[in-house]
PDB file of N, CA and C in Angstrom:
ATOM      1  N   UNK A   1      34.433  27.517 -33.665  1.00  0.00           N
ATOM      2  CA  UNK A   1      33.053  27.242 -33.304  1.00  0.00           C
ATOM      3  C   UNK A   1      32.858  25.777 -32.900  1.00  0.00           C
ATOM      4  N   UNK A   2      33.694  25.146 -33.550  1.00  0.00           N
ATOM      5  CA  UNK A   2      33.515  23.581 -33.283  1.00  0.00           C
ATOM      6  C   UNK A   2      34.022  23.290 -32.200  1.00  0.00           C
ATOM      7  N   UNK A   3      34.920  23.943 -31.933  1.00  0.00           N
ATOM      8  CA  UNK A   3      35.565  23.738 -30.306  1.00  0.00           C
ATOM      9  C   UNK A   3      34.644  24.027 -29.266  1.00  0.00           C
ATOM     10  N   UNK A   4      34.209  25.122 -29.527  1.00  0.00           N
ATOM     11  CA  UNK A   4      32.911  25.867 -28.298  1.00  0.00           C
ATOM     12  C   UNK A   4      31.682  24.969 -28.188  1.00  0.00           C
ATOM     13  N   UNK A   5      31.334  24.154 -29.232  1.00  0.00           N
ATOM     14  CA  UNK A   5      30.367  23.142 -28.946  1.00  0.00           C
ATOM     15  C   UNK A   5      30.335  21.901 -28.169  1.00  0.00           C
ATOM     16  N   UNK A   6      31.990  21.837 -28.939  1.00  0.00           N
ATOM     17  CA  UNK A   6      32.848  20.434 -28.340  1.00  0.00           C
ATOM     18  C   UNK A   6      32.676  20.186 -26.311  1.00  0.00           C
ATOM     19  N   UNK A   7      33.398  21.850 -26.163  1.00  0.00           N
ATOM     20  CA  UNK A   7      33.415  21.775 -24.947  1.00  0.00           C
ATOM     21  C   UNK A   7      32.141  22.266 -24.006  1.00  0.00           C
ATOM     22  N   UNK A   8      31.434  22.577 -24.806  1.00  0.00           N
ATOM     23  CA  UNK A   8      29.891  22.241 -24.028  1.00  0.00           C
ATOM     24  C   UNK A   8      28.879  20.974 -24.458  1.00  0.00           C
ATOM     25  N   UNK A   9      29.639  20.328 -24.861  1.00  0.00           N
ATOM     26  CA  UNK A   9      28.765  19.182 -24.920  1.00  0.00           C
ATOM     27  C   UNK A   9      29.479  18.596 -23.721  1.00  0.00           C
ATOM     28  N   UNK A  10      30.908  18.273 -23.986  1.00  0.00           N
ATOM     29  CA  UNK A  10      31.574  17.835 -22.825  1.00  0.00           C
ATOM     30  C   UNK A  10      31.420  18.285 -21.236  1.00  0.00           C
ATOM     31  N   UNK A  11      31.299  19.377 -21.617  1.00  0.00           N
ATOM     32  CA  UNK A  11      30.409  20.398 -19.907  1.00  0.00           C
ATOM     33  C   UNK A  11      29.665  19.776 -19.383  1.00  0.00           C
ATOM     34  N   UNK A  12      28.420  19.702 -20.566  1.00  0.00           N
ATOM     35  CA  UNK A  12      26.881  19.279 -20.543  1.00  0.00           C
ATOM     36  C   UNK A  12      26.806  17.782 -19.720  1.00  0.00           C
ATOM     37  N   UNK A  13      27.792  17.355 -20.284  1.00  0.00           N
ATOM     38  CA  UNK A  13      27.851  15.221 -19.926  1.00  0.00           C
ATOM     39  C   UNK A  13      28.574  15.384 -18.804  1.00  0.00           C
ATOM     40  N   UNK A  14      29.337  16.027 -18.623  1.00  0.00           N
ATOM     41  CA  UNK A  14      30.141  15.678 -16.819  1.00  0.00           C
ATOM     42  C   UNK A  14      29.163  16.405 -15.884  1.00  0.00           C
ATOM     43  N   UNK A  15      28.489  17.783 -16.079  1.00  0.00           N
ATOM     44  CA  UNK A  15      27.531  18.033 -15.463  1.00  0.00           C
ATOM     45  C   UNK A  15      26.651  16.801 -14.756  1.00  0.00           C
ATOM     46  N   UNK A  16      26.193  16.233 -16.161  1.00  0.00           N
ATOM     47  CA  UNK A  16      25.229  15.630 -15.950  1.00  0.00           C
ATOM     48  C   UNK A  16      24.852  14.410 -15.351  1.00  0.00           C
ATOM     49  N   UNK A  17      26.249  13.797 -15.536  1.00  0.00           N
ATOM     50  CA  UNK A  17      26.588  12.582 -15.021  1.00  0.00           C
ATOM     51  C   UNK A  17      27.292  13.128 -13.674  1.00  0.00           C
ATOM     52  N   UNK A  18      27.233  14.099 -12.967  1.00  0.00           N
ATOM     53  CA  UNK A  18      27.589  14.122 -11.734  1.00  0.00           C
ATOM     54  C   UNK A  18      26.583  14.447 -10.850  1.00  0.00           C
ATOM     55  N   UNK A  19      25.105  15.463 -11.541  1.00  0.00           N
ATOM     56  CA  UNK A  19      24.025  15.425 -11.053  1.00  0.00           C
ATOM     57  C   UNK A  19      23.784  14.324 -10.624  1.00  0.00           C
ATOM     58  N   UNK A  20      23.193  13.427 -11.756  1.00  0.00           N
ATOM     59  CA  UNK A  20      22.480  12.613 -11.642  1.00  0.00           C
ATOM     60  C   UNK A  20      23.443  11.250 -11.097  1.00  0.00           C
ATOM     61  N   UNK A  21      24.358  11.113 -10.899  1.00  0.00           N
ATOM     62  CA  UNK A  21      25.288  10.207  -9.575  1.00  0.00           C
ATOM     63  C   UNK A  21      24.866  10.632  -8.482  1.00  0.00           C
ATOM     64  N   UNK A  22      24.891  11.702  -8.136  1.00  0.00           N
ATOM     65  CA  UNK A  22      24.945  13.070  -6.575  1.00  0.00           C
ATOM     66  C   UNK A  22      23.014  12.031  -6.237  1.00  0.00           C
ATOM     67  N   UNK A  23      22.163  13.285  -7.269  1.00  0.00           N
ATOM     68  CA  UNK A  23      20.838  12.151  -6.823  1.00  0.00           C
ATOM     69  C   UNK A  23      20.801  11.539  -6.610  1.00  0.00           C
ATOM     70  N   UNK A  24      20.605  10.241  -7.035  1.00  0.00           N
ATOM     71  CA  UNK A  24      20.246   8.761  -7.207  1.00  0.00           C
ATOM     72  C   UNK A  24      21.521   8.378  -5.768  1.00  0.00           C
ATOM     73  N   UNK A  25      22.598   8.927  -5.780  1.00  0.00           N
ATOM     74  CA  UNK A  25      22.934   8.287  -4.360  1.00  0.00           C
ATOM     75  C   UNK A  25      22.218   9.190  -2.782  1.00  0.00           C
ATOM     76  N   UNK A  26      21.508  10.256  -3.431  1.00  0.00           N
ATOM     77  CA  UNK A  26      20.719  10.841  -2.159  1.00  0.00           C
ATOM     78  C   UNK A  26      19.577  10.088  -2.255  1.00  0.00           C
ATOM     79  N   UNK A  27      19.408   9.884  -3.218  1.00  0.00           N
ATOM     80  CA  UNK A  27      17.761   9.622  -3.245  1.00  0.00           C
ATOM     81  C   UNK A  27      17.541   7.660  -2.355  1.00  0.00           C
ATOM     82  N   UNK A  28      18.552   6.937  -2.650  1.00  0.00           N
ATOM     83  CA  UNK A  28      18.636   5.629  -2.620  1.00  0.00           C
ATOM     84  C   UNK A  28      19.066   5.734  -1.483  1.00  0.00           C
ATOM     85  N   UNK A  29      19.895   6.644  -0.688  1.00  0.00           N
ATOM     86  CA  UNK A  29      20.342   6.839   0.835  1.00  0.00           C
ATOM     87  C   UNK A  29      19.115   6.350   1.543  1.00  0.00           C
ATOM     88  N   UNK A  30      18.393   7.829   1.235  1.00  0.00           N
ATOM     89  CA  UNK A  30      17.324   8.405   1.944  1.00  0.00           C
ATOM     90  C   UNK A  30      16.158   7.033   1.916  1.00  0.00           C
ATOM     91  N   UNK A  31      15.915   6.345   0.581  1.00  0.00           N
ATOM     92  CA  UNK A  31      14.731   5.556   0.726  1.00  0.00           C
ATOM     93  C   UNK A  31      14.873   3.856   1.310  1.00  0.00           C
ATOM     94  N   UNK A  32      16.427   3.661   1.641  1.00  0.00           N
ATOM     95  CA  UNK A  32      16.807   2.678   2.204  1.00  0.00           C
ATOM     96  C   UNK A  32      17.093   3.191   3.645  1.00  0.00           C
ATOM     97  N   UNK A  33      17.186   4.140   4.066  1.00  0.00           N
ATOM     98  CA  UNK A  33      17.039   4.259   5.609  1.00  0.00           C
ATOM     99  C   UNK A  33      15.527   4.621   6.295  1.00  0.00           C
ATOM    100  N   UNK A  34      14.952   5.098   4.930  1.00  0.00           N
ATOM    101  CA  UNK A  34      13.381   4.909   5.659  1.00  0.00           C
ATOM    102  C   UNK A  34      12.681   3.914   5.358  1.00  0.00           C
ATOM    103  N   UNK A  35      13.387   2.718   4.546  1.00  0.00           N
ATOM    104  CA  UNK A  35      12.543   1.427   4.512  1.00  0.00           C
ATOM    105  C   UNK A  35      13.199   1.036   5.389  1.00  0.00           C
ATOM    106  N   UNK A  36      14.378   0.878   6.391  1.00  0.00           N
ATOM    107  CA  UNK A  36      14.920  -0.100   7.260  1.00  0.00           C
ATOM    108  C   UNK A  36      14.561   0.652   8.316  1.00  0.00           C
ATOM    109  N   UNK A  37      14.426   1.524   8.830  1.00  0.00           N
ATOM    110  CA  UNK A  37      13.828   2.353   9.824  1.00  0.00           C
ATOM    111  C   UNK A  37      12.053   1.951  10.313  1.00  0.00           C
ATOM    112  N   UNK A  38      11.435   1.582   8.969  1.00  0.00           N
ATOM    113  CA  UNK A  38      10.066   1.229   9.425  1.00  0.00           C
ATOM    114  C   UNK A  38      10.350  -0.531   9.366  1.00  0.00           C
ATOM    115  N   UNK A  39      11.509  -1.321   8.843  1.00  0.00           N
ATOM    116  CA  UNK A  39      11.567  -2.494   8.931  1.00  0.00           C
ATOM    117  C   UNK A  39      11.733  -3.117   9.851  1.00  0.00           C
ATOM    118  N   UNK A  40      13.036  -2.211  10.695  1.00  0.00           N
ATOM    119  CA  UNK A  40      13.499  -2.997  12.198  1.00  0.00           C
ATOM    120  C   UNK A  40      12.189  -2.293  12.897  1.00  0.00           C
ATOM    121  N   UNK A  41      11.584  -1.126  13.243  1.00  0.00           N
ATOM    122  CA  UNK A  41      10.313  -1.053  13.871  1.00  0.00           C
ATOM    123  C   UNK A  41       9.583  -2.220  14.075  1.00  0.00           C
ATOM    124  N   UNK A  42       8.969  -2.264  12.935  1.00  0.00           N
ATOM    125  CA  UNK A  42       8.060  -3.535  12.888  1.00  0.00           C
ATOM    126  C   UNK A  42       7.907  -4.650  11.803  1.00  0.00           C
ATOM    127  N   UNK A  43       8.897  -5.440  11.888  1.00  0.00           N
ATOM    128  CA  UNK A  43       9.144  -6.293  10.176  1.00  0.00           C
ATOM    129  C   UNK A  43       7.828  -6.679   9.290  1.00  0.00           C
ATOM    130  N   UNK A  44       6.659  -7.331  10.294  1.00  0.00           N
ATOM    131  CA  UNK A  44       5.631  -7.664   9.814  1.00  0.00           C
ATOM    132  C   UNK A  44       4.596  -6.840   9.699  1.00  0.00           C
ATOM    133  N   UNK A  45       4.465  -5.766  10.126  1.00  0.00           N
ATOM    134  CA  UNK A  45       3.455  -4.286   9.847  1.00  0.00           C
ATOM    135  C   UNK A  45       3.928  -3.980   8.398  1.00  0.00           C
ATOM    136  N   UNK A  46       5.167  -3.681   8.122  1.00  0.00           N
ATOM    137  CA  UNK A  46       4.897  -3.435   6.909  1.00  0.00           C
ATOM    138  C   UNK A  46       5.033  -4.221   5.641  1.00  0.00           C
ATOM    139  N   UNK A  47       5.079  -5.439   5.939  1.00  0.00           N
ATOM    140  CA  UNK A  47       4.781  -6.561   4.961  1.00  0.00           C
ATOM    141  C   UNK A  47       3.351  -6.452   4.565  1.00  0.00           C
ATOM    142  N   UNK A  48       2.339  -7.026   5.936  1.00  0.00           N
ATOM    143  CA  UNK A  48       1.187  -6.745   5.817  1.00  0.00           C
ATOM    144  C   UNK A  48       0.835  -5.536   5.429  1.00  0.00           C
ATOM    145  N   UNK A  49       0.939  -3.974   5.368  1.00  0.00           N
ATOM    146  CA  UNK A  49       0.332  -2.601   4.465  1.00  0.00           C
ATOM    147  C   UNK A  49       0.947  -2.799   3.059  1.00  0.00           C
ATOM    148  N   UNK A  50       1.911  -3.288   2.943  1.00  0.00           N
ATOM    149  CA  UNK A  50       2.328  -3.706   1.722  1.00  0.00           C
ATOM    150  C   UNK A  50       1.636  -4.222   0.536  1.00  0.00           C
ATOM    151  N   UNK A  51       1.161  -5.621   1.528  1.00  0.00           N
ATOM    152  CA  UNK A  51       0.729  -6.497   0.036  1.00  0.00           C
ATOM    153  C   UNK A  51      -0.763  -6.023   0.567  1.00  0.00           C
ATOM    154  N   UNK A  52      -1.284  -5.240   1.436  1.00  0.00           N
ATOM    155  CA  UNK A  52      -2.582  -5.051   1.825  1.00  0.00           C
ATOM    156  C   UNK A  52      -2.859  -3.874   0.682  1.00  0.00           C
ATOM    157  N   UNK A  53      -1.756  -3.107   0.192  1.00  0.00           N
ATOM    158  CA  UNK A  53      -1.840  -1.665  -0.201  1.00  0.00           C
ATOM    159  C   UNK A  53      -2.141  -2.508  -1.737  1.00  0.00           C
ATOM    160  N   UNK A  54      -1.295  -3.386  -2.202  1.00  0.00           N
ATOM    161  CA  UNK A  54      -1.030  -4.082  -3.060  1.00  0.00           C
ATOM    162  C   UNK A  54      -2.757  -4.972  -4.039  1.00  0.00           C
ATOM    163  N   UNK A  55      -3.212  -6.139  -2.570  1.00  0.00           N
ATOM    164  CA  UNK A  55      -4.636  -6.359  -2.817  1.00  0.00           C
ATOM    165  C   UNK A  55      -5.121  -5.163  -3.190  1.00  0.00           C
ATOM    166  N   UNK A  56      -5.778  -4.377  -2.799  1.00  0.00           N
ATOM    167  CA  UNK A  56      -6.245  -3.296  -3.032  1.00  0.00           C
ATOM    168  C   UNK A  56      -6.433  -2.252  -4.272  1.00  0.00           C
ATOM    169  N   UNK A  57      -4.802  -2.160  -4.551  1.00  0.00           N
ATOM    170  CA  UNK A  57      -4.967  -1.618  -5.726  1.00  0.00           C
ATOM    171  C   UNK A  57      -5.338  -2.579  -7.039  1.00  0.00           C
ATOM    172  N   UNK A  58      -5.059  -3.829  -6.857  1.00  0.00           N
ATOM    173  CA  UNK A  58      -5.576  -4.946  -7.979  1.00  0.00           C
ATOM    174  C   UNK A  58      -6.610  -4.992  -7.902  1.00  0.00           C
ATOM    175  N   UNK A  59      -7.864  -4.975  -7.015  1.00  0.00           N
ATOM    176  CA  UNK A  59      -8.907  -5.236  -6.733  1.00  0.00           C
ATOM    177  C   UNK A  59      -9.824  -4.112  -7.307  1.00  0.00           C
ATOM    178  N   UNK A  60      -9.243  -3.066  -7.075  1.00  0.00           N
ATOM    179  CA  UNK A  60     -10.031  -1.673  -7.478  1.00  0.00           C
ATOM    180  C   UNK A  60      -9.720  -1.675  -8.820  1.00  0.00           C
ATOM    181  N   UNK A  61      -8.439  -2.171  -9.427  1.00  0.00           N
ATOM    182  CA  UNK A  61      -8.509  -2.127 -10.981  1.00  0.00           C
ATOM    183  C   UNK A  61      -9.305  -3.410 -11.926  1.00  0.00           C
ATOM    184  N   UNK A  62      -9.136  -4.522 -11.213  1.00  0.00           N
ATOM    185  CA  UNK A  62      -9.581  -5.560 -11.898  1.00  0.00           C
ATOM    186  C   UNK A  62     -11.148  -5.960 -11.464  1.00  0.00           C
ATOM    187  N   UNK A  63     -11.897  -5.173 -10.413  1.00  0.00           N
ATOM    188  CA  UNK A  63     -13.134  -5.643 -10.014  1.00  0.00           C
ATOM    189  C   UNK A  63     -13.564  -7.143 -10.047  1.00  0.00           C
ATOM    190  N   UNK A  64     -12.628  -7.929  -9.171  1.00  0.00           N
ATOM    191  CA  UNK A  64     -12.464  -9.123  -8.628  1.00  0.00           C
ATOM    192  C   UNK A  64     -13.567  -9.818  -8.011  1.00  0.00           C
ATOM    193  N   UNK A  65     -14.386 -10.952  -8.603  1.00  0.00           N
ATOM    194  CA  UNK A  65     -15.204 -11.011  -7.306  1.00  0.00           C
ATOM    195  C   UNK A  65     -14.971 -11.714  -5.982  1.00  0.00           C
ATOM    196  N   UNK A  66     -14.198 -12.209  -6.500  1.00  0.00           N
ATOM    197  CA  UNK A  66     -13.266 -12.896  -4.517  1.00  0.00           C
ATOM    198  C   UNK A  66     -12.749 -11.815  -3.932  1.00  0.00           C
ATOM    199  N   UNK A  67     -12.808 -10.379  -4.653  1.00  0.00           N
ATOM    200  CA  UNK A  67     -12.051  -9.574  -3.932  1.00  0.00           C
ATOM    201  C   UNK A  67     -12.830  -9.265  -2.820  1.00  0.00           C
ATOM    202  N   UNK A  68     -14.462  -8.975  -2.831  1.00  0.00           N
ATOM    203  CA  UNK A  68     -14.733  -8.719  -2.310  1.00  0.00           C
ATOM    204  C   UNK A  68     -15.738  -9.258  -1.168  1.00  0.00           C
ATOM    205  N   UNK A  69     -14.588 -10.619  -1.140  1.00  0.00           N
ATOM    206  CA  UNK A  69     -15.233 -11.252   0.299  1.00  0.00           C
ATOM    207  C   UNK A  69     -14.305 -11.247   1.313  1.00  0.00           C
ATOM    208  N   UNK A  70     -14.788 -11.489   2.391  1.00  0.00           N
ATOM    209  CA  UNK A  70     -13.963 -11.184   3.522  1.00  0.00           C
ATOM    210  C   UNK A  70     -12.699 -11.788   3.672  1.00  0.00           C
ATOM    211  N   UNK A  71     -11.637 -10.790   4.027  1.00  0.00           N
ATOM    212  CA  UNK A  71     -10.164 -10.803   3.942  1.00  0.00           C
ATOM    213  C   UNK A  71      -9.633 -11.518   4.719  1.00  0.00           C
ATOM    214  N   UNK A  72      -8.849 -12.425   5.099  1.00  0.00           N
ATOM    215  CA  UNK A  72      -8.343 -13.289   5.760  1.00  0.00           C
ATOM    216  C   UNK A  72      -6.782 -12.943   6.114  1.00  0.00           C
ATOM    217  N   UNK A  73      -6.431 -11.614   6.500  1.00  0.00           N
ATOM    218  CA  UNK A  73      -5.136 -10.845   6.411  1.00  0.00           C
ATOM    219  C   UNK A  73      -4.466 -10.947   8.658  1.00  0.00           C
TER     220      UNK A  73
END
C-alpha cells in the first residue's frame, strides 16, 4: 500500500511540474508576443493607455482631488 501511494504521489509531482512548466511557457510565449507586437506598432500608444489606464484606476479608488482637473497627457 505504501508503494501505491509512493508512486502516485510521485505521478502526481511530475504530472504537475510538467503541466505547469508546459503553461507558464505558453502562457509567457503568448503574452510577450502580444506585448511586443503592440510595442513595435506603436511604442508610445501604449505607454500612454498604460499609465492612462493606470491614473485612472488610482483616481477612481482614491477620489483624488487633482485627479480631477484637467489632464495634461
Amino acid at each position: 500500500m505504501v508503494f501505491v501511494v509512493a508512486f502516485f504521489a510521485a505521478f502526481l509531482a511530475a504530472f504537475l511540474a510538467v503541466f505547469f512548466t508546459a503553461f507558464f511557457a505558453v502562457f509567457f510565449t503568448a503574452f510577450l508576443a502580444a506585448f511586443f507586437a503592440a510595442f513595435f506598432a506603436d511604442p508610445l500608444l501604449l505607454a500612454e493607455d498604460f499609465f492612462r489606464a493606470i491614473f485612472d484606476l488610482i483616481c477612481s479608488r482614491l477620489r483624488l482631488k487633482y485627479c480631477f482637473r484637467r489632464r495634461r497627457f
